[in-house]
Protein backbone atom coordinates (compact mmCIF):
# COMPACT_ATOMS: atom_id res chain seq x y z
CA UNK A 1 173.21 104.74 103.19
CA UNK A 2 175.79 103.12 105.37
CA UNK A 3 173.43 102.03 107.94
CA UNK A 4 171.74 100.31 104.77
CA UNK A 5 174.11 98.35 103.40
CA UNK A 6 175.10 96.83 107.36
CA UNK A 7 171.46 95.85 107.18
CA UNK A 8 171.58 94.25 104.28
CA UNK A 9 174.43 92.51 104.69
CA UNK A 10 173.07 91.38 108.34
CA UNK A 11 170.09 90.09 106.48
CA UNK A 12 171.74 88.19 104.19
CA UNK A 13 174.10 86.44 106.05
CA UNK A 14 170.83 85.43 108.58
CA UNK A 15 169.31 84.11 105.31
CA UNK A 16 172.20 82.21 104.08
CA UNK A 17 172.40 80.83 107.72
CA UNK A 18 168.90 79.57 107.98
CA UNK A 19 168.80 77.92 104.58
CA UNK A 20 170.67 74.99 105.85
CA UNK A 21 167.75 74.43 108.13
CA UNK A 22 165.12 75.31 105.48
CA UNK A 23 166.69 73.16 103.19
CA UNK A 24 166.83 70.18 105.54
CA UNK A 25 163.62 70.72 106.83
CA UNK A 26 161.92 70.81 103.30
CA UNK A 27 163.61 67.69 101.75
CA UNK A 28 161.68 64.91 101.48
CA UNK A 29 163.51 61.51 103.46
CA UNK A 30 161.62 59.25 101.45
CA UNK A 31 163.86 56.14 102.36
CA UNK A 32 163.21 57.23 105.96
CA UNK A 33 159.79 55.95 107.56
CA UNK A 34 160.57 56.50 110.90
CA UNK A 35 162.91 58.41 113.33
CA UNK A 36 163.91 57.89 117.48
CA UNK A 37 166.60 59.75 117.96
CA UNK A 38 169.82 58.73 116.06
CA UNK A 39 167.78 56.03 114.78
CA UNK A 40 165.93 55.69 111.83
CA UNK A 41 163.29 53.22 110.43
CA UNK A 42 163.82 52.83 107.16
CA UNK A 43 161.53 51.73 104.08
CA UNK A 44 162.99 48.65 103.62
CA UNK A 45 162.90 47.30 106.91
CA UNK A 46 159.47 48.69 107.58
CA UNK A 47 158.40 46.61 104.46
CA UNK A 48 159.72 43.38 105.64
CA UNK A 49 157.62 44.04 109.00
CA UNK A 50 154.79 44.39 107.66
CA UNK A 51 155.73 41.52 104.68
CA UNK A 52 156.43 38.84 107.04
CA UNK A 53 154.25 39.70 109.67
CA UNK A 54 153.13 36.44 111.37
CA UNK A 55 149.61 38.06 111.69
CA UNK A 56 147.14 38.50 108.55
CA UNK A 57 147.62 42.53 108.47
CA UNK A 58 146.47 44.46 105.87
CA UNK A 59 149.33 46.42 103.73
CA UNK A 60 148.41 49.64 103.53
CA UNK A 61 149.45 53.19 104.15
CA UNK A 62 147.72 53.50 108.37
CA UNK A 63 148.69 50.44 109.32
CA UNK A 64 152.55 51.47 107.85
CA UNK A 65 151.84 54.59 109.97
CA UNK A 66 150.70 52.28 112.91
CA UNK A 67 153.61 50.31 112.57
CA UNK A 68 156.37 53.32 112.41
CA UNK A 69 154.70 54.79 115.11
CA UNK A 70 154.75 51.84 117.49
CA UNK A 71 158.34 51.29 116.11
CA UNK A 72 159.30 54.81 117.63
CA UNK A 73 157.25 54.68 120.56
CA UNK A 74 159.01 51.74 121.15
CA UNK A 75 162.55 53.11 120.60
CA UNK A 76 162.54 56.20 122.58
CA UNK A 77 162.71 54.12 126.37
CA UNK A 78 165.29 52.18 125.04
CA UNK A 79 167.55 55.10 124.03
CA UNK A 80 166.73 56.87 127.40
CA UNK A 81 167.17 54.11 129.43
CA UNK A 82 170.63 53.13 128.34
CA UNK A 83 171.61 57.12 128.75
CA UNK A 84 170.54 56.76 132.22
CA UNK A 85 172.29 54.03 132.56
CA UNK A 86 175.86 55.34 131.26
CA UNK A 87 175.67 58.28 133.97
């Protein structure tokens, strides 16, 4: 019975512990359309991108996705760079 209720407890405590992460991991960022690190890409500014693009672009969801994901691909040698550079 004892050995139980230690098991139970253990089990809920690992529960409550990983519903932070669940929880986070499940919520929708839908103001977020891109992330590089401690940067994000958000709606808005992915919008005027693709708004006042210079270049007749269609406006639709891939090329949004084509956009974020250049926008992060873009990001990520930048952030490592300047880390290498502060060491």
């Amino acid at each position: 019975m004892k050995t139980r209720s230690i098991v139970a407890v253990l089990g809920s405590l690992a529960l409550l512990s990983a519903c932070d992460g669940l929880r986070e991991a499940l919520t929708a960022h839908v103001d977020v359309a891109g992330r590089a690190e401690d940067h994000e890409l958000s709606v808005n500014r992915l919008s005027d991108l693709l708004g006042n693009a210079t270049l007749q672009i269609p406006v639709n969801r891939e090329t949004a996705m084509i956009v974020g994901d250049v926008w992060v691909n873009y990001q990520l040698p930048i952030r490592v760079s300047r880390a290498s550079c502060k060491t």
